[in-house]
N, C-alpha and C. Protein backbone atom coordinates (compact mmCIF):
# COMPACT_ATOMS: atom_id res chain seq x y z
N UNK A 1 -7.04 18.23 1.64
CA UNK A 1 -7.68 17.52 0.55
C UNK A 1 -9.01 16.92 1.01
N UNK A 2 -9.49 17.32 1.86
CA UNK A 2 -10.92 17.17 2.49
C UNK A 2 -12.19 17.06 1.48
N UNK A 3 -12.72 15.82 1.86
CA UNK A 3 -14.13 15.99 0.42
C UNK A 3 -13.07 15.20 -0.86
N UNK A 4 -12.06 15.19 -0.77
CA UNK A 4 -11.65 14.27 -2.24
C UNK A 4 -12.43 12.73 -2.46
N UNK A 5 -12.72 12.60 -3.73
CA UNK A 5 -13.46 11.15 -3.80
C UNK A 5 -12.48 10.20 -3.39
N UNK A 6 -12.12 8.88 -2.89
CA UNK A 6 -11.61 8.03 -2.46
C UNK A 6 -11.61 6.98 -3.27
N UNK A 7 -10.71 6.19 -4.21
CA UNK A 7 -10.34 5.62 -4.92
C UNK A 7 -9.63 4.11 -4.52
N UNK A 8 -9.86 3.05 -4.97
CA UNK A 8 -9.07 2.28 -4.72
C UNK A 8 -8.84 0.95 -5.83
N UNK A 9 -7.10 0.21 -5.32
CA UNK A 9 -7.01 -0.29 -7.03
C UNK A 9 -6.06 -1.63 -6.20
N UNK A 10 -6.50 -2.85 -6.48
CA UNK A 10 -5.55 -4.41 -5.93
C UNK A 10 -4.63 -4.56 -6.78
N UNK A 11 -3.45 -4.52 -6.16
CA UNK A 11 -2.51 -5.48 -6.81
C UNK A 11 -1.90 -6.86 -5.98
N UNK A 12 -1.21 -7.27 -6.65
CA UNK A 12 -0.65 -8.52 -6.41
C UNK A 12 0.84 -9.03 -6.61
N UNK A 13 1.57 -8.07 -6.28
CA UNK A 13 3.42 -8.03 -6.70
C UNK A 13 4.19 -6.64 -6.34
N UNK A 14 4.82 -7.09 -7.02
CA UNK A 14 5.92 -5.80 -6.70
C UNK A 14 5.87 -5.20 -8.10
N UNK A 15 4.79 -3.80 -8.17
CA UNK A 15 4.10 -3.11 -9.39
C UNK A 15 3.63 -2.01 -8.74
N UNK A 16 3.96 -1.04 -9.93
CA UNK A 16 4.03 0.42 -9.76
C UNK A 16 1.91 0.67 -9.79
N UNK A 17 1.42 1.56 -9.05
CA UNK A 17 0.13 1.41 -9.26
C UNK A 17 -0.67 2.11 -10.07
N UNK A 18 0.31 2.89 -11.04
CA UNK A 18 -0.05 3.86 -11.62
C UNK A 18 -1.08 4.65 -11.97
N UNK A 19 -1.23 5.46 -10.88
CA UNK A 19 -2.46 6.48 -10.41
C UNK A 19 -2.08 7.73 -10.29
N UNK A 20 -0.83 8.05 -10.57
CA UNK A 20 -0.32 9.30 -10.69
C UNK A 20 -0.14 9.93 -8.78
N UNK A 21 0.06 11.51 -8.85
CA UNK A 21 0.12 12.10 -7.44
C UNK A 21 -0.99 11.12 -6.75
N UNK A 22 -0.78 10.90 -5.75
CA UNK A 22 -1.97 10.51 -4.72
C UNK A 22 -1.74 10.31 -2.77
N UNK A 23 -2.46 10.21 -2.34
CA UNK A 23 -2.63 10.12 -0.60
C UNK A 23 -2.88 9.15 -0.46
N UNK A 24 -2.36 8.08 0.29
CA UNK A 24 -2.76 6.61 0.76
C UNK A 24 -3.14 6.90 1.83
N UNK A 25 -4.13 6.05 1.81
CA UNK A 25 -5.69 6.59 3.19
C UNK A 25 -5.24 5.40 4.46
N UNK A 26 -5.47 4.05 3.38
CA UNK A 26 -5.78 2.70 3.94
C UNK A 26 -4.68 1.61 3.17
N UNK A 27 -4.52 0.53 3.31
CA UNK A 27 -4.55 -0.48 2.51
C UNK A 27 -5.21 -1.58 3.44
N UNK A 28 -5.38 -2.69 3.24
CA UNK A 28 -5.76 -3.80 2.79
C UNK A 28 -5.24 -5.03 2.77
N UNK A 29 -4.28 -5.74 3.62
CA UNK A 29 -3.45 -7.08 2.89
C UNK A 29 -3.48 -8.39 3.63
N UNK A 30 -4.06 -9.42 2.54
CA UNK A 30 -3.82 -10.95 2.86
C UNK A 30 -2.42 -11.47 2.79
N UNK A 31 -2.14 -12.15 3.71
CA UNK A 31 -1.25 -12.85 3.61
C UNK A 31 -0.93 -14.31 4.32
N UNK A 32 -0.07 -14.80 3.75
CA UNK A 32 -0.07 -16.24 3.37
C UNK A 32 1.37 -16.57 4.91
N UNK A 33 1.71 -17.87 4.48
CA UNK A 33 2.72 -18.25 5.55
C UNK A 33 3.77 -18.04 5.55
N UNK A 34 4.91 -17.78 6.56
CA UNK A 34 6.20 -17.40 6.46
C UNK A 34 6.24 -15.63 7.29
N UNK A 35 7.01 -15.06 6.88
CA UNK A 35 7.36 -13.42 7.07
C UNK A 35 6.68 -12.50 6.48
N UNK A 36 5.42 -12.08 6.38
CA UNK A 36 5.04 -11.28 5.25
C UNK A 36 5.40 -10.01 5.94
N UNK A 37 6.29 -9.25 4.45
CA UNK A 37 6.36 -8.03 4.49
C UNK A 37 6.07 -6.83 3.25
N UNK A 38 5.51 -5.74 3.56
CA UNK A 38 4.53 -5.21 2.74
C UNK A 38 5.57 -3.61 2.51
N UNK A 39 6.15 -3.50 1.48
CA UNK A 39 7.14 -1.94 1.84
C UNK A 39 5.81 -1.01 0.49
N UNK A 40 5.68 0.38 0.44
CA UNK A 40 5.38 1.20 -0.78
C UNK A 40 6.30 2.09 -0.45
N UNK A 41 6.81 2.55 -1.73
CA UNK A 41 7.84 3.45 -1.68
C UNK A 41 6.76 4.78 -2.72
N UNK A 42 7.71 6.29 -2.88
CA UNK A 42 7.30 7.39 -3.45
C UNK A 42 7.98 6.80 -4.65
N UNK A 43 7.16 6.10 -5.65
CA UNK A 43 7.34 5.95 -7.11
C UNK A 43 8.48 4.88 -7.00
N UNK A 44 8.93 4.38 -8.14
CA UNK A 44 9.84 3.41 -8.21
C UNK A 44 11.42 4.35 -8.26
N UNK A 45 11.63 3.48 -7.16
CA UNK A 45 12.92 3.98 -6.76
C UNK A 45 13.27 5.27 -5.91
N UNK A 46 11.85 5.92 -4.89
CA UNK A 46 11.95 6.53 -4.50
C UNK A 46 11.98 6.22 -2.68
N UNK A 47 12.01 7.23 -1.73
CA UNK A 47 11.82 6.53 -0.15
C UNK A 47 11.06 6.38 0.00
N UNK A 48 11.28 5.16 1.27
CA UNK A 48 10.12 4.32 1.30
C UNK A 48 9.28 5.00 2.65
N UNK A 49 7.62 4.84 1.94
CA UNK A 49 6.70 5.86 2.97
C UNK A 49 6.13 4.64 3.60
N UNK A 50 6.08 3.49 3.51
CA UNK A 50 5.64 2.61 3.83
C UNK A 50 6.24 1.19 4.08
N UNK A 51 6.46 0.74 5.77
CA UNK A 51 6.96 -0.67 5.81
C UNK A 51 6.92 -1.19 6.87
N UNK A 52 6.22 -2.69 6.67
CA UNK A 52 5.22 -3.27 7.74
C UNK A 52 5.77 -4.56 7.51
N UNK A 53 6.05 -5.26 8.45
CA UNK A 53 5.98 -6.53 8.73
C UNK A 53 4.84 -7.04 9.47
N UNK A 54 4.09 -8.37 9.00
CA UNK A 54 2.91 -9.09 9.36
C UNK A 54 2.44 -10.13 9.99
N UNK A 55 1.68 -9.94 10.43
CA UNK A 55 1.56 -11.96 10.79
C UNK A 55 0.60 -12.37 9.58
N UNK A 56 1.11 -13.77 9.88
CA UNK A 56 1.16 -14.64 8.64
C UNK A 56 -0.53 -15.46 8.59
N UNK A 57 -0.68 -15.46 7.74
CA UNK A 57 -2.39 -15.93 7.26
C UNK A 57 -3.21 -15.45 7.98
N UNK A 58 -3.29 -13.97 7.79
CA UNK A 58 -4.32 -13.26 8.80
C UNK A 58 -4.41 -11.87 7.12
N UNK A 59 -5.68 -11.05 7.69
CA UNK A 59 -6.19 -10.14 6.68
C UNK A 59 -5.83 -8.77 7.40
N UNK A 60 -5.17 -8.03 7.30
CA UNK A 60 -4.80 -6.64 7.40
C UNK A 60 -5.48 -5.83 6.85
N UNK A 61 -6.28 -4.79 8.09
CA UNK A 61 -6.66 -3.46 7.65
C UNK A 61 -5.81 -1.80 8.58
N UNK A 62 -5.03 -0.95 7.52
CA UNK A 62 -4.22 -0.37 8.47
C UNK A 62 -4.68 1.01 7.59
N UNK A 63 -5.29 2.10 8.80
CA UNK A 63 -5.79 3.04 8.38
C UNK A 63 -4.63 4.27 8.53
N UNK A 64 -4.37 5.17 7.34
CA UNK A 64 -3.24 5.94 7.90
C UNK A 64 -3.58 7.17 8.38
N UNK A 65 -2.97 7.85 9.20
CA UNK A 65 -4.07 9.15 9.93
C UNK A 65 -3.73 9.78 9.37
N UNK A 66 -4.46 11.12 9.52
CA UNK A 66 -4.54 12.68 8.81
C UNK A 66 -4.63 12.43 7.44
N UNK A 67 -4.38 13.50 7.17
CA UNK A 67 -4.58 13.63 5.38
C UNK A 67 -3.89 12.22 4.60
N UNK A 68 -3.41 11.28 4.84
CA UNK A 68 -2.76 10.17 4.63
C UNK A 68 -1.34 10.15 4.20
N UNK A 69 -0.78 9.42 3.37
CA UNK A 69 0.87 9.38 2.29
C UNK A 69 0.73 9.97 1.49
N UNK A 70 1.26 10.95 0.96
CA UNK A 70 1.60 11.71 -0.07
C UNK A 70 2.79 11.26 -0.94
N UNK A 71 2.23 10.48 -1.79
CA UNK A 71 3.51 9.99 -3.05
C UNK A 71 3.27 10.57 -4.67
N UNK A 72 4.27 10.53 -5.18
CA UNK A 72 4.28 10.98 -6.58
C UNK A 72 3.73 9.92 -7.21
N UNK A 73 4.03 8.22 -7.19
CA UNK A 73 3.10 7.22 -7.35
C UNK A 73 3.29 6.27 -6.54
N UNK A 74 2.12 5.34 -6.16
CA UNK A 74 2.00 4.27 -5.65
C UNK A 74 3.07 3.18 -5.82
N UNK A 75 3.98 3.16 -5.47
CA UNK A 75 4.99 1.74 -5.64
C UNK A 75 5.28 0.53 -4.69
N UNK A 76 4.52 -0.79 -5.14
CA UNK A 76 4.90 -1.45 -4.10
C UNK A 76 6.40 -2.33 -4.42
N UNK A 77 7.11 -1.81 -3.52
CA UNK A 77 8.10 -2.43 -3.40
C UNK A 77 9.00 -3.79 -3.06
N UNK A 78 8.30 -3.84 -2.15
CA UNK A 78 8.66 -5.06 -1.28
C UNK A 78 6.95 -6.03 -1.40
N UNK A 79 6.80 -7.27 -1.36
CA UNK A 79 5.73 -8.16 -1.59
C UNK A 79 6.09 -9.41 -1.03
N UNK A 80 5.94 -9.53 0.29
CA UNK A 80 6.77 -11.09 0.33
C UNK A 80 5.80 -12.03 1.43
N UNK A 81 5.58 -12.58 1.12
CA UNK A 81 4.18 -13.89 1.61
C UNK A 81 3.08 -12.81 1.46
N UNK A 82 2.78 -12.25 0.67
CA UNK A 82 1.30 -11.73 0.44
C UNK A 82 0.79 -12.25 -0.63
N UNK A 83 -0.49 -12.48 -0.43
CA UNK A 83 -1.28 -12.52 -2.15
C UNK A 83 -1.92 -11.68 -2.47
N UNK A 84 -2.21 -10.14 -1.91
CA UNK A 84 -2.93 -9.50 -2.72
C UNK A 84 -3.34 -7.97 -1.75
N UNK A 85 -3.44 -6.83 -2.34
CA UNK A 85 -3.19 -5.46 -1.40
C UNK A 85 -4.13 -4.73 -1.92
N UNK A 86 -5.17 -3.91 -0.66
CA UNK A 86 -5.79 -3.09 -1.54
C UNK A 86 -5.50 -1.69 -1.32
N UNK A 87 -5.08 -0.64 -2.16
CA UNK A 87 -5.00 0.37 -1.38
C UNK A 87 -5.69 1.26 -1.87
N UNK A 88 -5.98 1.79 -0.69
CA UNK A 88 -7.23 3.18 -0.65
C UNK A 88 -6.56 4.43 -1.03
N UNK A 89 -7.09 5.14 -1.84
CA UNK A 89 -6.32 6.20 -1.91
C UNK A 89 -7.17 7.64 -2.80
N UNK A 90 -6.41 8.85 -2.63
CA UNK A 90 -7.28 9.88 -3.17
C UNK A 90 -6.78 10.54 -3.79
């Protein structure tokens, strides 16, 4: 998927990102105090391609290699001491 334009969309919860098929490149995440943990799953209710635990009141940038995640849609699943995610995607 080389040369695809690169897209990106913030949320703030546990919400589907609805962008249809896509590759997660990057995300993006602030987070606040306590345990932050950040899961995206393949669509709601699908396995999870994504799950990170964080340190707490610091800004996360996590680049994913090669062609990136391949999901049917963006689902964030899990949201817990974050305020806000950006993810990159194509």
């Amino acid at each position: 998927m080389a040369g695809s334009d690169v897209r990106s969309t913030r949320l703030t919860g546990v919400v589907s990102a609805a962008v249809g098929p896509a590759r997660i490149r990057q995300v993006q995440i602030k987070t606040t105090s306590g345990s932050p943990r950040f899961t995206v799953t393949d669509g709601n209710g699908g396995a999870i391609v994504l799950d990170m635990d964080l340190n707490a009141d610091d800004t996360h940038s996590v680049n994913i290699p090669g062609d990136g995640i391949r999901v049917s849609d963006i689902y964030v699943s899990v949201f817990t001491a974050c305020t806000s995610v950006t993810v990159f995607y194509s």
